[in-house]
Protein backbone atom coordinates (compact mmCIF):
# COMPACT_ATOMS: atom_id res chain seq x y z
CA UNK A 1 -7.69 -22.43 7.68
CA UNK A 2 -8.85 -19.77 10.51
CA UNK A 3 -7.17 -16.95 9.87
CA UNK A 4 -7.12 -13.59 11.99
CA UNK A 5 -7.65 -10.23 10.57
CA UNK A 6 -7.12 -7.06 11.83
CA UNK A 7 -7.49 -3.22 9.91
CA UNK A 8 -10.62 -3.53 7.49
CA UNK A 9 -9.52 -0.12 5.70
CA UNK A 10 -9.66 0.49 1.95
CA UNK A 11 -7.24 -2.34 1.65
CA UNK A 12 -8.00 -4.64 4.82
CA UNK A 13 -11.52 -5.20 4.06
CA UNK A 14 -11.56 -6.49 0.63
CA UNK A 15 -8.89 -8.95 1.20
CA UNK A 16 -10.27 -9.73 4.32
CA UNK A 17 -14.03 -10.28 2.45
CA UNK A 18 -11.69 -12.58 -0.41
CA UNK A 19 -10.79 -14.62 2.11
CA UNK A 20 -13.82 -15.65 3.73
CA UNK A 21 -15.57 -16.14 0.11
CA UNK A 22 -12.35 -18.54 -0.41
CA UNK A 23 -13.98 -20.86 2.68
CA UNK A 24 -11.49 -19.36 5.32
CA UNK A 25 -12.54 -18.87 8.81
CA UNK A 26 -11.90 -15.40 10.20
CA UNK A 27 -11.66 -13.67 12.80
CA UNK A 28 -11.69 -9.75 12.64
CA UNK A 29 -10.93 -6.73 14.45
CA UNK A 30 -11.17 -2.84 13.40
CA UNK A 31 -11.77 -0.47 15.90
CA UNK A 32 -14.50 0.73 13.08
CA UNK A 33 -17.66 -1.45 14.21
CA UNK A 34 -19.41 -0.93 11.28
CA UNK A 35 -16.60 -2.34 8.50
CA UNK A 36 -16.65 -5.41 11.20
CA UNK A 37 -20.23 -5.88 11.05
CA UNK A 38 -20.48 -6.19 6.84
CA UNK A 39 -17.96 -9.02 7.65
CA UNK A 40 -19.69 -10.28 10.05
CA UNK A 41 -22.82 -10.90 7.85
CA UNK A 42 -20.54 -12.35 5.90
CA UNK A 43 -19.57 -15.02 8.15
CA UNK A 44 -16.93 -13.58 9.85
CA UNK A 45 -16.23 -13.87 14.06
CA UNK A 46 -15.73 -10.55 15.38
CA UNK A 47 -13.10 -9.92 17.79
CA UNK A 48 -12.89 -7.07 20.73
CA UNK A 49 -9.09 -6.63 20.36
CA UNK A 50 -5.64 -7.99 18.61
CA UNK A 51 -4.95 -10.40 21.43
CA UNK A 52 -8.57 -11.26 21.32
CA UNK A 53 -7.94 -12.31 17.31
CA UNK A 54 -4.81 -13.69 18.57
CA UNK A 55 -6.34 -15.69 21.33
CA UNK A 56 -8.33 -17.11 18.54
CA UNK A 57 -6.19 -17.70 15.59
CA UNK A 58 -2.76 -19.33 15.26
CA UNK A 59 -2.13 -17.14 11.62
CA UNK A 60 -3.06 -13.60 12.12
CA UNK A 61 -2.87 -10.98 9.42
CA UNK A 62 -3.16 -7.29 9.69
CA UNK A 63 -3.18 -4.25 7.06
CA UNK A 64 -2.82 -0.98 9.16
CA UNK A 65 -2.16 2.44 8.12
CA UNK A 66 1.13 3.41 10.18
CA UNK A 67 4.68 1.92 11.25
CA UNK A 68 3.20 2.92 14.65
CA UNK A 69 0.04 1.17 14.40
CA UNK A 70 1.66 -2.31 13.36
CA UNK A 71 3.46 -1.88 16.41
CA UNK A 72 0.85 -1.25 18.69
CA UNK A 73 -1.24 -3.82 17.15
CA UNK A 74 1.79 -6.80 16.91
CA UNK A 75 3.46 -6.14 20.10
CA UNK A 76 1.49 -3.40 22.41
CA UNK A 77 -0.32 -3.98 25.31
CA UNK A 78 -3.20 -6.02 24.39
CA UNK A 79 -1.90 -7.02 20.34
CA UNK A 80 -1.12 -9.82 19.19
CA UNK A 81 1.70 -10.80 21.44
CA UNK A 82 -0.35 -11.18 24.15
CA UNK A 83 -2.79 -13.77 22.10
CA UNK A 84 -2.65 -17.45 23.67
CA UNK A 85 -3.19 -18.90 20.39
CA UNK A 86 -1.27 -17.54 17.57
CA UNK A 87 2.00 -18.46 16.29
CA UNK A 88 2.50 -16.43 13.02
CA UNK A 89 1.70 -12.88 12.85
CA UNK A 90 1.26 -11.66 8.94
CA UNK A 91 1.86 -8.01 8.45
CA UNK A 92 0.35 -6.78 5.00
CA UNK A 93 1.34 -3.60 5.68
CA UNK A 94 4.07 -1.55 4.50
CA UNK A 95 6.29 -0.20 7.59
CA UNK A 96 9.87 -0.38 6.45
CA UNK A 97 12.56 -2.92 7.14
CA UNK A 98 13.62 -1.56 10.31
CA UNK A 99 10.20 -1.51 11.65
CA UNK A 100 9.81 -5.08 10.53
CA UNK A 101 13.26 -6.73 12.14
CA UNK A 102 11.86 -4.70 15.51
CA UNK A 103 8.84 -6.56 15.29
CA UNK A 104 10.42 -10.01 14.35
CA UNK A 105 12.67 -9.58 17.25
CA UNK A 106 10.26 -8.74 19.80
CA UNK A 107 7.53 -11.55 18.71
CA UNK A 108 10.18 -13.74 18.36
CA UNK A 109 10.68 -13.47 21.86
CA UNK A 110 7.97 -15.14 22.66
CA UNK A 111 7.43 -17.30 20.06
CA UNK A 112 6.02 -15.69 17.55
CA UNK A 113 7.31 -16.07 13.71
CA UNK A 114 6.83 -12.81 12.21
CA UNK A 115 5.83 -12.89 8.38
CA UNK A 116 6.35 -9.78 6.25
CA UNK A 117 4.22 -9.77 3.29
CA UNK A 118 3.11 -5.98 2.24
CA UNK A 119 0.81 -5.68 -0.87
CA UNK A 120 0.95 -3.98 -4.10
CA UNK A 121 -2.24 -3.47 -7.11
CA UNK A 122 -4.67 -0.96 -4.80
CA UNK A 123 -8.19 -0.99 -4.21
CA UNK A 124 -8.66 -2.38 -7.46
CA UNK A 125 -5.99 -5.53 -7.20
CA UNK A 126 -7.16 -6.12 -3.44
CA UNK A 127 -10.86 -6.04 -4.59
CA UNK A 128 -10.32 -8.97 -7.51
CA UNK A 129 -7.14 -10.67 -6.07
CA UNK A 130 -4.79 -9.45 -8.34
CA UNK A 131 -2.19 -7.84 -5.45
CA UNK A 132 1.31 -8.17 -6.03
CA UNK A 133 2.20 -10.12 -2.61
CA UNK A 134 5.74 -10.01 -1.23
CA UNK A 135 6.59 -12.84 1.67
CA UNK A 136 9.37 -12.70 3.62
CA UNK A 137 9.79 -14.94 6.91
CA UNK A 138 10.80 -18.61 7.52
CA UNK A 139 10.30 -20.84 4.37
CA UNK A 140 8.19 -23.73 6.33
CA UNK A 141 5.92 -21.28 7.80
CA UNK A 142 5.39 -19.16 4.19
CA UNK A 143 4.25 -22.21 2.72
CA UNK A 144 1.75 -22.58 5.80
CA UNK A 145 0.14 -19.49 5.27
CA UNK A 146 1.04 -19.38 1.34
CA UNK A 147 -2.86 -20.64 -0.41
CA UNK A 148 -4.39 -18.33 2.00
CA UNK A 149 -2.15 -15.73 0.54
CA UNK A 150 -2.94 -16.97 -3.08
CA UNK A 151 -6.49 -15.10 -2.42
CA UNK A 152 -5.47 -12.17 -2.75
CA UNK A 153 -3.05 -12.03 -5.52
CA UNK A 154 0.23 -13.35 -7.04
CA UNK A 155 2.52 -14.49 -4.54
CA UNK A 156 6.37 -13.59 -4.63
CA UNK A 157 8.82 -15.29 -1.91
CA UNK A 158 11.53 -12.70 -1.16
CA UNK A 159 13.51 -14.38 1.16
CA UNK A 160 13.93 -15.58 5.01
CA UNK A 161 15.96 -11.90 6.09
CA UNK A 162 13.11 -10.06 8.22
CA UNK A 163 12.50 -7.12 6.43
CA UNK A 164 13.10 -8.42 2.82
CA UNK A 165 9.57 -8.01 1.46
CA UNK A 166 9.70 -4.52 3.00
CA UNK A 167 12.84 -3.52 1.38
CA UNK A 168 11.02 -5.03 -1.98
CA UNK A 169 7.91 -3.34 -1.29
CA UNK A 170 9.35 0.06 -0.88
CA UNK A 171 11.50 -0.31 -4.21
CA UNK A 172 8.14 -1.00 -5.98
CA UNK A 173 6.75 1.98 -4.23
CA UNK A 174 9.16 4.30 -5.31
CA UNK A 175 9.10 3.65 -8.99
CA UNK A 176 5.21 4.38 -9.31
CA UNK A 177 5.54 7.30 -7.02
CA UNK A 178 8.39 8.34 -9.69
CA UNK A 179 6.13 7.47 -12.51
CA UNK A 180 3.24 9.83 -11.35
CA UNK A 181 5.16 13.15 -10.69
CA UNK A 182 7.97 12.12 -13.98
CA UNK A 183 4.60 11.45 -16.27
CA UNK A 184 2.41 14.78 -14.72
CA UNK A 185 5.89 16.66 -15.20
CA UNK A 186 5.77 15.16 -19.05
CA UNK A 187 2.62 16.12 -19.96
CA UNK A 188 2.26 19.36 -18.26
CA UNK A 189 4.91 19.97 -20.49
CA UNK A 190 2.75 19.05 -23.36
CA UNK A 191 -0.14 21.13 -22.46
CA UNK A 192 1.62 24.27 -22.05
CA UNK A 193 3.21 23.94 -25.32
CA UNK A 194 -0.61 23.24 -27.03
CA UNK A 195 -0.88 19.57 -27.30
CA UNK A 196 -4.03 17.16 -26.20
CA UNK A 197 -3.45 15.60 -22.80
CA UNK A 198 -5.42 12.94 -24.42
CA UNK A 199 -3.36 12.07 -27.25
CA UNK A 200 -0.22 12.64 -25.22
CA UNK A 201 -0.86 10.02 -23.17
CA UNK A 202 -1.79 7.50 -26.08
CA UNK A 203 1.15 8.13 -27.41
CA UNK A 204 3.02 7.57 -24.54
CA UNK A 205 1.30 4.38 -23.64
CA UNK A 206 2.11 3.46 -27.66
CA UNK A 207 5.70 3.93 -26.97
CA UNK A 208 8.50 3.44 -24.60
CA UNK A 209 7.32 6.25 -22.12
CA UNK A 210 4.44 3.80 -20.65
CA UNK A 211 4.33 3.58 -17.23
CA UNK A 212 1.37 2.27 -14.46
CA UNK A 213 0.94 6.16 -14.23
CA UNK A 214 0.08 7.16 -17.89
CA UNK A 215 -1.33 3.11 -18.32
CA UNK A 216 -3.67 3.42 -15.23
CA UNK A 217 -4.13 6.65 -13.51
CA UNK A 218 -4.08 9.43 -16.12
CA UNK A 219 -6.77 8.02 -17.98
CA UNK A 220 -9.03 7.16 -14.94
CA UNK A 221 -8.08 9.83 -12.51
CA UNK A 222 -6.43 12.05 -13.49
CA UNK A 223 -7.28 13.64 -17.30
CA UNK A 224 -11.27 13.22 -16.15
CA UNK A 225 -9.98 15.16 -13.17
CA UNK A 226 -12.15 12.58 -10.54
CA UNK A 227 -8.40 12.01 -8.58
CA UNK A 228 -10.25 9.24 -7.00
CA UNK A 229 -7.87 6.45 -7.88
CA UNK A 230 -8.01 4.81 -3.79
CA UNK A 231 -4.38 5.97 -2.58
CA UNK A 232 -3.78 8.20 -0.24
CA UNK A 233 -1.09 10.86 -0.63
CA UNK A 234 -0.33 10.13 3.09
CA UNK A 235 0.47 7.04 2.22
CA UNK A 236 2.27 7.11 -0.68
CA UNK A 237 4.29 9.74 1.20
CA UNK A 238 4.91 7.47 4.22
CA UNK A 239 6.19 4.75 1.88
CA UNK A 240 8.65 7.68 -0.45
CA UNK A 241 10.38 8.78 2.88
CA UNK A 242 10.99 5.31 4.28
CA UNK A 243 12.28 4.53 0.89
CA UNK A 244 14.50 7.57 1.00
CA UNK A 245 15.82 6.31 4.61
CA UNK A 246 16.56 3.10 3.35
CA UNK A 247 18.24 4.31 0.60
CA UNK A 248 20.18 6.80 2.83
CA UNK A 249 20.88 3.70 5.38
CA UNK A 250 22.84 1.30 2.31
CA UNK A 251 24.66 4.47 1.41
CA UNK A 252 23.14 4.88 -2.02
CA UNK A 253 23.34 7.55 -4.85
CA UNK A 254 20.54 9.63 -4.40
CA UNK A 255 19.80 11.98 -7.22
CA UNK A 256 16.81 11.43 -8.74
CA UNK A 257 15.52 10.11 -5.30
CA UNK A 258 16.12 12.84 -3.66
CA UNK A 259 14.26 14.84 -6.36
CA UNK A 260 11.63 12.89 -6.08
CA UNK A 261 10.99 13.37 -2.42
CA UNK A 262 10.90 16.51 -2.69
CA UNK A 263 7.74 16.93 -4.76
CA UNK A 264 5.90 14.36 -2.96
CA UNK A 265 6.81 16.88 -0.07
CA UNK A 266 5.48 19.48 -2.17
CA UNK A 267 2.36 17.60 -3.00
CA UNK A 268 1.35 16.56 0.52
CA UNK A 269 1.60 20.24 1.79
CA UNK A 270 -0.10 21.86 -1.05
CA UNK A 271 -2.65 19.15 -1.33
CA UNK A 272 -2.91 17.24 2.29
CA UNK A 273 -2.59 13.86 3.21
CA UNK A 274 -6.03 12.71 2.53
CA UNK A 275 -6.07 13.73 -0.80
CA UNK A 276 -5.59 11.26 -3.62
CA UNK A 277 -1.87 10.43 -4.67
CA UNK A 278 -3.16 11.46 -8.06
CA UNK A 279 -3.57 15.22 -7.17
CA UNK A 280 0.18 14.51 -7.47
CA UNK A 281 -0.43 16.94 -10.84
CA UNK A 282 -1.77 19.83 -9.56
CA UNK A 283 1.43 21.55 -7.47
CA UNK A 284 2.76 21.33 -10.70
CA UNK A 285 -0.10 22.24 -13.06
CA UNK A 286 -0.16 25.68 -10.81
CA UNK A 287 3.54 26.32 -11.56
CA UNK A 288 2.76 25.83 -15.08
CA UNK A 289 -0.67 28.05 -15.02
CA UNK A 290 -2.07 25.33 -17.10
CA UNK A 291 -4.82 22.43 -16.48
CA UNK A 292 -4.21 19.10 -17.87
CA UNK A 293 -7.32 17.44 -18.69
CA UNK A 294 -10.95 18.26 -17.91
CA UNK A 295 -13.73 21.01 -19.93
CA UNK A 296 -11.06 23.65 -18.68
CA UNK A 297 -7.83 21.81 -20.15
CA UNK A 298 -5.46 23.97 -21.55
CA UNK A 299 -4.17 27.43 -20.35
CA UNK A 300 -5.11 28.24 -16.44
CA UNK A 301 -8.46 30.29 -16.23
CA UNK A 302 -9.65 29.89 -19.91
């Protein structure tokens, strides 16, 4: 089918490039021109703005950054909502249920079926299709748009509530942000009393303390100390407080949520928002005066 594609960012562009390798038309727009022009060569179309992707494309997809930027893109002046062509606007990214029923409501205004359908897997799971997809929108028009999503990763229909997927997304979201700080917390522990990082965490991942963090990101980013594991602290941040709102919104118990927020606050202001969520460690490796990991593992400074 011909799909549109806007946002060709660490996540954008290799779903965007697993599409067109699956025999899909598309149509692309980043205000980056040279992430549009390794599509492009590709076989891609390149587009001068969302309604010009729109005015192309009846099924347009976008992964963007920021709740503000999916707005902009879906309903601002020249977005999608302007296009002449579209009819379905799928938003891979991951603003928030509220920010998702505003944009259903002011598409479907004019037509437009919004489709929530944020990803989860990385860099890694959007580079070989292995995403976690969550789809939430009109059944008849998910199972329009559902083999193109099949590209990119396993495909999970939440529901036709707008916002669903979001609400799903940010759950999923909150539990791996728990399991980085919970598991740096456990084996900063570890290292302070003498232990190995190393066989800390293949113990863990032997037992019933595995988690993605100590599974995935301890032994590639975080024990070699590269903290290069594609995931913004920015971003993991963005999707912690709108979990935290959500929660706040249903009138849930908060404890350990609450906690949590707090040292991803922490994190982001020792560490910025560009740094990688796996420098999630260090805030509390400096309260410690230890290292975890590395030649210098151990005590701080020896």
């Amino acid at each position: 089918m011909d799909i549109g594609f806007i946002g060709l960012g660490n996540m954008g562009f290799p779903m965007a490039r697993r599409l067109i390798e699956a025999g899909h038309g598309l149509v692309v727009f980043d205000t980056r021109k040279d992430v549009v022009d390794r599509l492009v060569a590709r076989g891609a179309k390149a587009a001068t703005s969302p309604k010009d992707v729109a005015d192309q494309a009846e099924t347009v997809m976008a992964s963007l950054p920021s709740l503000q930027a999916s707005l902009a893109v879906a309903t601002g002046e020249g977005g999608v909502i302007e296009g002449s062509r579209v009819k379905r606007f799928v938003d891979l990214s991951t603003v928030g249920s509220q920010m998702a029923t505003r944009i259903h409501g002011l598409l479907a205004a004019r037509n437009i079926v919004q489709i929530d359908s944020p990803v989860s897997g990385g860099v890694a799971g959007a580079e070989k299709g292995t995403l976690a997809v969550m789809a939430s929108g009109p059944k008849a028009e998910f199972e329009i748009i559902k083999a193109a999503l099949d590209v990119i990763g396993k495909v999970f229909f939440i529901g036709e509530k707008p916002g669903s997927a979001q609400t799903m997304k940010l759950a999923n979201n909150f539990l791996s942000a728990t399991a980085i700080v919970a598991t740096s917390e456990a084996v900063v522990m570890g290292v302070k009393a003498g232990l190995d990082p190393a066989v800390m965490i293949d113990v863990i991942n032997a037992g019933s303390g595995m988690n993605t963090a100590s599974r995935d990101k301890f032994p590639r980013s975080v024990l070699p100390r590269t903290f290069d594991f594609g995931f913004a602290t920015g971003l993991m941040v963005k999707d912690v407080r709108l979990a935290l709102e959500e929660m706040k919104q249903l009138g849930l118990s908060m404890e350990v949520a609450d906690a949590v927020g707090h040292l991803w606050e922490t994190v982001i202001r020792d560490e910025g928002a560009e740094s990688d969520f796996t420098a999630a460690i260090k805030p509390i490796e400096k309260k410690a005066g230890v290292i975890v990991g590395g030649a210098k593992g151990g005590l701080a400074g020896k």
